[in-house]
N, C-alpha and C. Protein backbone atom coordinates (compact mmCIF):
# COMPACT_ATOMS: atom_id res chain seq x y z
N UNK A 1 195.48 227.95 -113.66
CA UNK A 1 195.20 227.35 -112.38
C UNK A 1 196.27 227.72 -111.36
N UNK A 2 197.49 228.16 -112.06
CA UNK A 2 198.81 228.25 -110.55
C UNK A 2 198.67 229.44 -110.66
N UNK A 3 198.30 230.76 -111.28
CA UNK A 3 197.87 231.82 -111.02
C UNK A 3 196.47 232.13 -109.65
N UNK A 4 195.67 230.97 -110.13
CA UNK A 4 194.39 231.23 -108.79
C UNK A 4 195.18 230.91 -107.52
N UNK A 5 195.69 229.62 -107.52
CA UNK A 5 196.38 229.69 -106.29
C UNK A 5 198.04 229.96 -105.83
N UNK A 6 198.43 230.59 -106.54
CA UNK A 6 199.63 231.68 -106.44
C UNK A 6 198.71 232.95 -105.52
N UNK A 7 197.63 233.16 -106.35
CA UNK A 7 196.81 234.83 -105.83
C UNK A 7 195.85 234.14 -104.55
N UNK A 8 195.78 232.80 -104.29
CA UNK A 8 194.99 232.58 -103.10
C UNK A 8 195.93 232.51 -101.93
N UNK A 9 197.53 231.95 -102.53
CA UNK A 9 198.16 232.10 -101.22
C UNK A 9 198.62 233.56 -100.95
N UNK A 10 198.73 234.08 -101.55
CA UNK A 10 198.99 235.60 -101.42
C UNK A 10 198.65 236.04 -100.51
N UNK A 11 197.24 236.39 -100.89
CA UNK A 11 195.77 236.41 -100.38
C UNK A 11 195.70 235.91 -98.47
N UNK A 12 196.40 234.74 -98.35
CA UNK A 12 195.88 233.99 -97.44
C UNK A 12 197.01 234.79 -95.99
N UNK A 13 198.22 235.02 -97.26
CA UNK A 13 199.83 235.44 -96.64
C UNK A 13 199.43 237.16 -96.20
N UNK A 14 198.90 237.78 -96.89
CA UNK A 14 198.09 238.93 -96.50
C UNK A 14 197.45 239.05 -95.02
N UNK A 15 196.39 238.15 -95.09
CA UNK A 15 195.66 237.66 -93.94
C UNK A 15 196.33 237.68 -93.04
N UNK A 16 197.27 236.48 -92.83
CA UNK A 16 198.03 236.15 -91.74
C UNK A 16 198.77 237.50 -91.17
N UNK A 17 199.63 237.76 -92.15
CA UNK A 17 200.19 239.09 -91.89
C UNK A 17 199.43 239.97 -90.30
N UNK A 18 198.42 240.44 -91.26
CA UNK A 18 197.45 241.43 -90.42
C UNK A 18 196.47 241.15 -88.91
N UNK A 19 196.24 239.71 -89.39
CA UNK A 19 195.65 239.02 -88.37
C UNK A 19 196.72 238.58 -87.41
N UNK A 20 196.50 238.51 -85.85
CA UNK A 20 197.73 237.72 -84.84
C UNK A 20 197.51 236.39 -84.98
N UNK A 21 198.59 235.45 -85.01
CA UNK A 21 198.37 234.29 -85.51
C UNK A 21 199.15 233.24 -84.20
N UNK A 22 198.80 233.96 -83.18
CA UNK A 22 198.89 233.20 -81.61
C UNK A 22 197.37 233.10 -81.06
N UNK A 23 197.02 232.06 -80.27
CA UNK A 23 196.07 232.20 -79.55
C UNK A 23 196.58 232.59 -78.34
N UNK A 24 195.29 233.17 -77.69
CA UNK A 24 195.36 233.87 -76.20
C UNK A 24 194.93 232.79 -75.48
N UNK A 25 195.41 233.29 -74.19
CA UNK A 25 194.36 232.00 -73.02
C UNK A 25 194.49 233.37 -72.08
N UNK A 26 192.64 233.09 -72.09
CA UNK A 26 192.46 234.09 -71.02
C UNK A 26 191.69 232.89 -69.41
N UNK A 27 191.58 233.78 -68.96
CA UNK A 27 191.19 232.69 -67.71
C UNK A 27 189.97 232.84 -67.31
N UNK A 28 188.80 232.01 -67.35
CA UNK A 28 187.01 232.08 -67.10
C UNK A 28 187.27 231.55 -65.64
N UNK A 29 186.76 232.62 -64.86
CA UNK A 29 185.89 232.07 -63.58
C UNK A 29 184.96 230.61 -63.50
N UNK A 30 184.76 230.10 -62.87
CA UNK A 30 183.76 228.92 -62.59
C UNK A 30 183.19 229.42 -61.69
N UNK A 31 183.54 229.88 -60.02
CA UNK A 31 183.00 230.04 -59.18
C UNK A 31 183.18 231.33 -58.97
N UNK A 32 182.45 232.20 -58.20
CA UNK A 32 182.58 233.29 -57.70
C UNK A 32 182.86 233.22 -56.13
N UNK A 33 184.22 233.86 -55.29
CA UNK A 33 184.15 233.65 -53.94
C UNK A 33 182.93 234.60 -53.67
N UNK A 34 182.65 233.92 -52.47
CA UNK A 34 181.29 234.38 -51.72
C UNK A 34 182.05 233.90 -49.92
N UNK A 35 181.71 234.89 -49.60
CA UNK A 35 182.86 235.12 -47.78
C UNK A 35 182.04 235.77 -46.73
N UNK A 36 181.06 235.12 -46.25
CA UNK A 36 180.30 235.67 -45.54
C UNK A 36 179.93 235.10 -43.89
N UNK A 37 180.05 236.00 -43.33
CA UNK A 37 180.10 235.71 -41.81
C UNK A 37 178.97 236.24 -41.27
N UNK A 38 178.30 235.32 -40.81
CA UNK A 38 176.53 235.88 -40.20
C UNK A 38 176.40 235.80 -38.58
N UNK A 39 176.68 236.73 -38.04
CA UNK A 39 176.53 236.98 -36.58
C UNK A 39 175.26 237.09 -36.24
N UNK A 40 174.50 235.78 -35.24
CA UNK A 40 172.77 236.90 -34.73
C UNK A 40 172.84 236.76 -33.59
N UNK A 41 172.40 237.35 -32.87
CA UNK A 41 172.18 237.22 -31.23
C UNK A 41 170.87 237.59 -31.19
N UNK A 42 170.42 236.52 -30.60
CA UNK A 42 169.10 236.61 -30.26
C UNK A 42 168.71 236.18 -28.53
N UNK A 43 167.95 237.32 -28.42
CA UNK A 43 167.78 237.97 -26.54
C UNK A 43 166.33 237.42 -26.13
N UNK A 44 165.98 237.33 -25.32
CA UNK A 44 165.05 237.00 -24.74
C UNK A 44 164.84 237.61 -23.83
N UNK A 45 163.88 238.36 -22.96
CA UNK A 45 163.88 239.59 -21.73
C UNK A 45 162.42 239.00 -21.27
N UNK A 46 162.38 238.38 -20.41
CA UNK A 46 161.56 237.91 -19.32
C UNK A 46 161.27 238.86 -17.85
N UNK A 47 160.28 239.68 -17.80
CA UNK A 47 159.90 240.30 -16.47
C UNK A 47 158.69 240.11 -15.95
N UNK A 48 159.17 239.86 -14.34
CA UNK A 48 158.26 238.90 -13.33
C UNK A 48 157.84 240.35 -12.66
N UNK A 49 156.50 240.52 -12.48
CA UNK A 49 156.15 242.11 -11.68
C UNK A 49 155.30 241.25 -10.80
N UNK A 50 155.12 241.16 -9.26
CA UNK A 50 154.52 240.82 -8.34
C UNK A 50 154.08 242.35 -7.45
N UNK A 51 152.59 242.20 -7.31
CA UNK A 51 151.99 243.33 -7.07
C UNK A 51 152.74 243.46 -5.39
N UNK A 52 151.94 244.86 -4.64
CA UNK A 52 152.52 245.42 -3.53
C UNK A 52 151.59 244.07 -2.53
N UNK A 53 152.20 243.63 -1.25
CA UNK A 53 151.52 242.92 -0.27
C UNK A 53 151.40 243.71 0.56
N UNK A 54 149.71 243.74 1.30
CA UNK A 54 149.93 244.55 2.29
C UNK A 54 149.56 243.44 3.54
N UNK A 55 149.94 243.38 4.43
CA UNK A 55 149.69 241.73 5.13
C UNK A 55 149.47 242.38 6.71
N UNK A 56 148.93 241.77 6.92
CA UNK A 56 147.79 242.31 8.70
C UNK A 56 147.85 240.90 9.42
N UNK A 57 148.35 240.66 10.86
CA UNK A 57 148.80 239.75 11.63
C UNK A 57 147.96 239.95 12.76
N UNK A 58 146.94 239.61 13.81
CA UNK A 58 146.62 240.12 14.67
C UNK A 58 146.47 238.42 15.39
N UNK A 59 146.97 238.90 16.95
CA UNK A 59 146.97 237.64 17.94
C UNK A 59 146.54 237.87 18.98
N UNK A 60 145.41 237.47 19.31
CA UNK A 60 145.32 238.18 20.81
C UNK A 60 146.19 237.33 21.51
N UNK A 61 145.86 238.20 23.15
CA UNK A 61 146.73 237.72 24.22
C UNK A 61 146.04 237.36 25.17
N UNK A 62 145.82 236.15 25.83
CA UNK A 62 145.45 235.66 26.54
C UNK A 62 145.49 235.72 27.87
N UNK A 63 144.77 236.35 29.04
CA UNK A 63 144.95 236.64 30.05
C UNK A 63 145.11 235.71 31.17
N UNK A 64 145.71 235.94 31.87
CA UNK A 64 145.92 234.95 32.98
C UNK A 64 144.62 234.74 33.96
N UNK A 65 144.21 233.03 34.30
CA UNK A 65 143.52 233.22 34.71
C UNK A 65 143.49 231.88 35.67
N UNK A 66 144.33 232.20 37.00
CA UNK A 66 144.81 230.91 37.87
C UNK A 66 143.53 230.60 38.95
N UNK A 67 142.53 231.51 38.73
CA UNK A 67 141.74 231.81 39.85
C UNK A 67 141.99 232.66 40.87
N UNK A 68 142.92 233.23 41.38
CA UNK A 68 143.44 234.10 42.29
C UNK A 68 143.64 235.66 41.27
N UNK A 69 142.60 236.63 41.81
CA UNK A 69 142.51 237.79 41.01
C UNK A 69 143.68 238.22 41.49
N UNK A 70 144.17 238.70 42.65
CA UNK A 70 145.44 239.43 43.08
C UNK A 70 146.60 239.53 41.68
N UNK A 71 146.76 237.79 41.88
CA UNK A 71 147.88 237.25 41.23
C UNK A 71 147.60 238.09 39.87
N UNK A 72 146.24 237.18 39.31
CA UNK A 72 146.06 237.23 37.86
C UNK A 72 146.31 238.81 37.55
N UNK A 73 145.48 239.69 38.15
CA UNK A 73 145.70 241.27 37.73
C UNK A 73 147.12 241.69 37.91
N UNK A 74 148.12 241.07 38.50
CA UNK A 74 149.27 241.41 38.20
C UNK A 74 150.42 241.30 37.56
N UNK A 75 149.65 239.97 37.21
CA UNK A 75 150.48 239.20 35.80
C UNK A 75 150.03 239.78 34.37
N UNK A 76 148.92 239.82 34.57
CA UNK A 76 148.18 240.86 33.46
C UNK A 76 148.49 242.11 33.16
N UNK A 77 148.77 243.23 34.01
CA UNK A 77 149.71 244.50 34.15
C UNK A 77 150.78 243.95 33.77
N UNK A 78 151.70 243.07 34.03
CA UNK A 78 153.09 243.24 33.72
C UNK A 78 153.28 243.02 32.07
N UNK A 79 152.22 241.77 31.32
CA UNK A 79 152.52 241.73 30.78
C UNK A 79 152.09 242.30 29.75
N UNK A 80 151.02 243.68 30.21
CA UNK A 80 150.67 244.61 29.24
C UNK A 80 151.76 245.18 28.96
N UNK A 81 152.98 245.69 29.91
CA UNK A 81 153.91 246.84 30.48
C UNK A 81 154.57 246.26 29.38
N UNK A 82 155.29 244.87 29.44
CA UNK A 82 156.30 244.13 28.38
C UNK A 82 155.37 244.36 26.96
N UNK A 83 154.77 244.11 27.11
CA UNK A 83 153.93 244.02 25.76
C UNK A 83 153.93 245.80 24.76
N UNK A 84 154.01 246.43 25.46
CA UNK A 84 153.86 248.25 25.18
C UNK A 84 154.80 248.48 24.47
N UNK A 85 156.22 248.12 25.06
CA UNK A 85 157.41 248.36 24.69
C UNK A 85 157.96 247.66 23.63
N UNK A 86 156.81 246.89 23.07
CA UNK A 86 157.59 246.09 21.82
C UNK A 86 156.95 246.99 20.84
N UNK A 87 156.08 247.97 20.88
CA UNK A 87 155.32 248.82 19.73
C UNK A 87 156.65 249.59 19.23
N UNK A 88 156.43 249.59 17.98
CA UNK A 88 157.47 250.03 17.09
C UNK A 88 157.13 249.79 15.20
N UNK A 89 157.77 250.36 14.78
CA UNK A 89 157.36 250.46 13.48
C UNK A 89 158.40 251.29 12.66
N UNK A 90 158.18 250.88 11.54
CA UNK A 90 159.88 251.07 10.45
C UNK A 90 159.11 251.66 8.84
N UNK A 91 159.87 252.12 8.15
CA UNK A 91 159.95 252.90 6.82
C UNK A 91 160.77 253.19 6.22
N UNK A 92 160.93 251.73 5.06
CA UNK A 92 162.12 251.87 3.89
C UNK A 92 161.78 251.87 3.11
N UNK A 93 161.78 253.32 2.10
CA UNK A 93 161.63 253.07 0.91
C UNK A 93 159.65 253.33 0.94
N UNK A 94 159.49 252.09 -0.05
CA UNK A 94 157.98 252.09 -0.19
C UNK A 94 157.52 250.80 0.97
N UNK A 95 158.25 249.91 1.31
CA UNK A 95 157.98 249.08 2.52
C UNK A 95 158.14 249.51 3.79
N UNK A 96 157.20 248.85 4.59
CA UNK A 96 156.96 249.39 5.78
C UNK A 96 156.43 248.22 7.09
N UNK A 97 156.69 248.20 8.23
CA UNK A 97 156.16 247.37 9.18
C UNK A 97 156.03 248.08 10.53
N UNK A 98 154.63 247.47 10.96
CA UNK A 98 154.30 248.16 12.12
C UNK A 98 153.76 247.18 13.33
N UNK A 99 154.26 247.00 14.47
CA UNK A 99 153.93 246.35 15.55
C UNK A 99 153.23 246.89 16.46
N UNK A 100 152.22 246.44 16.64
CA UNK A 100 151.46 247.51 18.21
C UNK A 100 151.00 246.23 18.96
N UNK A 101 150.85 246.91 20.57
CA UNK A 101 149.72 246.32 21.59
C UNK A 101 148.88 246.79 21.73
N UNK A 102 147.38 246.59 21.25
CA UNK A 102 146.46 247.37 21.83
C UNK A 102 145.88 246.98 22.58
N UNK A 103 146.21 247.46 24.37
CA UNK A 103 145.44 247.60 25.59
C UNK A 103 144.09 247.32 25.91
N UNK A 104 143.74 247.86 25.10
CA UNK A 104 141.92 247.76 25.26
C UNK A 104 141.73 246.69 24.51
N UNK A 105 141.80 246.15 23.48
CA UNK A 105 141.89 244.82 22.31
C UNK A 105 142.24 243.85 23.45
N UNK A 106 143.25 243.52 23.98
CA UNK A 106 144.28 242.89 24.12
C UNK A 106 144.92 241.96 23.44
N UNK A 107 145.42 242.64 22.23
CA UNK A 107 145.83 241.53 21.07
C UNK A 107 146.87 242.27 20.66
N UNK A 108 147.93 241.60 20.31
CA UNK A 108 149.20 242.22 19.59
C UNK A 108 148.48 242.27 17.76
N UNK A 109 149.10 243.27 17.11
CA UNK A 109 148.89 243.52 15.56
C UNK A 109 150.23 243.90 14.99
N UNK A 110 150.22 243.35 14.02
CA UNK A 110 151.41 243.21 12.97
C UNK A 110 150.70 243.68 11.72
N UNK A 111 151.82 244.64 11.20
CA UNK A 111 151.03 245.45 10.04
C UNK A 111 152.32 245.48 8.35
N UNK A 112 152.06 245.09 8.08
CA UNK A 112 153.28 245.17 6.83
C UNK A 112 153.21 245.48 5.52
N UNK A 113 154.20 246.30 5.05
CA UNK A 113 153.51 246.62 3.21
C UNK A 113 155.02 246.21 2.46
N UNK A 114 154.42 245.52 1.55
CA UNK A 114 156.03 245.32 0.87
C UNK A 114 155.85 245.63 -0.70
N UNK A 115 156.61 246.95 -1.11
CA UNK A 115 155.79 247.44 -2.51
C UNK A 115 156.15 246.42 -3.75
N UNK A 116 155.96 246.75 -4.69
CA UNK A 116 155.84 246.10 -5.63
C UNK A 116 157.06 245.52 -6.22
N UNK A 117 157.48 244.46 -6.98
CA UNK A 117 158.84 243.89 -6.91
C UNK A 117 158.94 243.65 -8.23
N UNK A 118 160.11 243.98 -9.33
CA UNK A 118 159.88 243.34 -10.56
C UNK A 118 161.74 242.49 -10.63
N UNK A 119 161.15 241.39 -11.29
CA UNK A 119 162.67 240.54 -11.58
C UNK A 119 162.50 240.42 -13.36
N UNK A 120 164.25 240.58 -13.33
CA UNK A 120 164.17 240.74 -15.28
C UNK A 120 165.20 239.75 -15.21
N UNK A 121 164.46 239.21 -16.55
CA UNK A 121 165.93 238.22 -16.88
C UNK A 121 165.99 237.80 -17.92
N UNK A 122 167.32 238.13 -18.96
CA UNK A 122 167.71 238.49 -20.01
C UNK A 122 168.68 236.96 -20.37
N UNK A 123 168.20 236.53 -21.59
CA UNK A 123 168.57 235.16 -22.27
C UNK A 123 169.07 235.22 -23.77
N UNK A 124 170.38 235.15 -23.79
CA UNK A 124 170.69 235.48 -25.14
C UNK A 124 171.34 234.68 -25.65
N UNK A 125 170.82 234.19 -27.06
CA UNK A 125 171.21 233.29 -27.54
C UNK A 125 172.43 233.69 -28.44
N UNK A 126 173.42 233.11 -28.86
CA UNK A 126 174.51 233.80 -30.08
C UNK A 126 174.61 232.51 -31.08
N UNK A 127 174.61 233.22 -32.40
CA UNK A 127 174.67 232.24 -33.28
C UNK A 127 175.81 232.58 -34.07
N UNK A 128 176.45 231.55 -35.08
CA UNK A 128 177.21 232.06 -35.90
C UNK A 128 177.73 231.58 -36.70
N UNK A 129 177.53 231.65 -38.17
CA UNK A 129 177.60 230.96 -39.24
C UNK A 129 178.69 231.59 -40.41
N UNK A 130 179.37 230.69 -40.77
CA UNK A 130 180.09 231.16 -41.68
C UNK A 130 179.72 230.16 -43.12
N UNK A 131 179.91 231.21 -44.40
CA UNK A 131 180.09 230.52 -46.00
C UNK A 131 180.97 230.89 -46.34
N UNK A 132 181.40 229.89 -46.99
CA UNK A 132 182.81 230.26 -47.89
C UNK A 132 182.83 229.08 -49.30
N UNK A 133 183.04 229.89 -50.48
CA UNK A 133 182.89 228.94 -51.39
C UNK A 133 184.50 230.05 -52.48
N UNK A 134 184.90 228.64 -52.81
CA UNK A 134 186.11 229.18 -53.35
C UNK A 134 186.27 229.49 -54.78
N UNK A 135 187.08 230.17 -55.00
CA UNK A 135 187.41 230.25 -56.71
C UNK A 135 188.15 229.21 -57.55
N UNK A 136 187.78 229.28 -58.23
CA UNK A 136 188.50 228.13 -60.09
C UNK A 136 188.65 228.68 -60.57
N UNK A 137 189.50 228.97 -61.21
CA UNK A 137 189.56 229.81 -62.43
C UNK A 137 190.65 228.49 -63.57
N UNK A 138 189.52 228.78 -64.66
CA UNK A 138 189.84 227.44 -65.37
C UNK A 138 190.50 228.26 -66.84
N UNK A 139 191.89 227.84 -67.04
CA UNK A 139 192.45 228.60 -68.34
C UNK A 139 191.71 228.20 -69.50
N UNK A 140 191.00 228.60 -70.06
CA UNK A 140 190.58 228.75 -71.64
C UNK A 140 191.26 229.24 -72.99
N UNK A 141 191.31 228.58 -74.19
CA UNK A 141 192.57 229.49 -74.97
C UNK A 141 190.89 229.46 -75.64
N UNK A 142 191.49 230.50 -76.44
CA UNK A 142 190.41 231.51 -77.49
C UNK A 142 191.15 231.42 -78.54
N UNK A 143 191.00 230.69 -79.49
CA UNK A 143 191.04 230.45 -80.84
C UNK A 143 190.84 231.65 -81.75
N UNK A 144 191.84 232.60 -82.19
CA UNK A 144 191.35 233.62 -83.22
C UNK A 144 191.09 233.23 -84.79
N UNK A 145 189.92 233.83 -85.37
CA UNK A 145 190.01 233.47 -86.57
C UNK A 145 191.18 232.88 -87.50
N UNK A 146 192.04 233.79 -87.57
CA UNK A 146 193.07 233.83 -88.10
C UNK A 146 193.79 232.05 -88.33
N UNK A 147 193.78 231.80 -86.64
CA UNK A 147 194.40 230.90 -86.18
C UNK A 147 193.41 229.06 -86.91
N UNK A 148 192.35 229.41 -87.10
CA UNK A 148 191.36 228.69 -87.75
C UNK A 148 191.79 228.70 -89.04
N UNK A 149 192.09 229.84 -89.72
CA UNK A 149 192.20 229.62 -91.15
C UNK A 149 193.56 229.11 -91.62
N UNK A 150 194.18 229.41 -90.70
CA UNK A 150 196.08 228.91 -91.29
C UNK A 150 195.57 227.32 -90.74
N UNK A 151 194.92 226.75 -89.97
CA UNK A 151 194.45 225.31 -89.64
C UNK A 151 193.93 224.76 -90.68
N UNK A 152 193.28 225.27 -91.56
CA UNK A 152 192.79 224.75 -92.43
C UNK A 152 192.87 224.62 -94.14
N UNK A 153 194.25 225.98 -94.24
CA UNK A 153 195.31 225.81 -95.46
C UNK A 153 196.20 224.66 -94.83
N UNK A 154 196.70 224.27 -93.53
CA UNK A 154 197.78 223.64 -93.28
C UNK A 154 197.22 222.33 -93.49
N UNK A 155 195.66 221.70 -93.07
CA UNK A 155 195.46 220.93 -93.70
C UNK A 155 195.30 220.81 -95.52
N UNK A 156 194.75 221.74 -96.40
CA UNK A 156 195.40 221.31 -97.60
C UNK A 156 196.46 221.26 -98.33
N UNK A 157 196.96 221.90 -97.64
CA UNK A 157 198.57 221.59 -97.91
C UNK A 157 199.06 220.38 -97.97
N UNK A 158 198.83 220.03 -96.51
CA UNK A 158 199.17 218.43 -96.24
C UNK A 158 198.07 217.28 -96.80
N UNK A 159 196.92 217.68 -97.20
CA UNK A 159 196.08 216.83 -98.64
C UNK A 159 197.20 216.67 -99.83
N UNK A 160 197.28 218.14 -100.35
CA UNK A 160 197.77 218.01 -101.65
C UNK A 160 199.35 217.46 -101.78
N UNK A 161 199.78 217.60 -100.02
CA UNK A 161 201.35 217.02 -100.15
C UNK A 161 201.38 215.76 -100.06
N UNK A 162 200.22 215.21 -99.47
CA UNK A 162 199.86 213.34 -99.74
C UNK A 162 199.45 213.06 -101.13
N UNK A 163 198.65 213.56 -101.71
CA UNK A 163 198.34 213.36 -103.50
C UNK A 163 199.59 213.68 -103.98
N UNK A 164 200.17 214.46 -103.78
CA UNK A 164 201.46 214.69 -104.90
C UNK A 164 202.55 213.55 -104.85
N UNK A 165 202.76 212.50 -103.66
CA UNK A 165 203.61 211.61 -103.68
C UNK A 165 202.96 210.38 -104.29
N UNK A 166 201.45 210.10 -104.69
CA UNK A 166 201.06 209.07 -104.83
C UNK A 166 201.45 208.75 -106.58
């Protein structure tokens, strides 16, 4: 019988030998960082297009009429004469305005074009979000075999070293 376990501790002293008889502690993640910054801008582009106006004004002019032709026909000449000299007319671009008297009518005319008009208007929203989630890293020891089996001669050891005093 002290031959089996003479050749089991041997045996066991072998083991140890060859096997490392420290545990490691390596370190397990829990979390993974995750670091992320989310920029959006978001635009909005609104355009107002209002077509070309072309707009026509006409007024006649009212002749004088006091009863006295002399008078009246000369108030009437003059104020054809004033009236002539306001004819005129302009050109910018694609807009345009034109004033006349016409004599024979006797009505002033107003003539106008105003081309086409567009308004833009640009709305931008900005957003911006950040995640952040942190790391753990939680030490773990790793138990090698080895380290299991000298645990469990050391408990019979300490069996048979309690029976041997009784």
């Amino acid at each position: 019988m002290k031959t089996i376990i003479r050749n089991f501790l041997i045996l066991t002293s072998i083991l140890m030998l060859f096997c490392s008889c420290s545990s490691t502690k390596k370190y397990k993640e829990q979390n993974t960082i995750v670091q992320s910054e989310l920029k959006q801008n978001d635009s909005t582009k609104t355009t107002t297009i209002n077509r070309v106006i072309n707009d026509t004004l006409i007024t006649p002019v009212v002749q004088s009429n006091t009863g006295n032709k002399v008078l009246d026909s000369l108030v009437n000449a003059k104020v054809d004469e004033i009236l002539q000299k306001l004819n005129t007319a302009k050109t910018s671009g694609d807009n345009a305005y034109r004033l006349m008297y016409d004599k024979l009518k006797k009505q002033l005319e107003f003539y106008s074009k105003i081309s086409q008009t567009k308004n833009e208007s640009l709305q931008v929203k900005k957003q911006k979000d950040k995640v952040i989630i942190q790391i753990k890293k939680m030490p773990v020891e790793i138990v090698k075999t080895a380290n299991k089996i000298r645990e469990v001669f050391n408990g019979i050891g300490h069996f048979e070293f309690a029976f041997s005093r009784v």
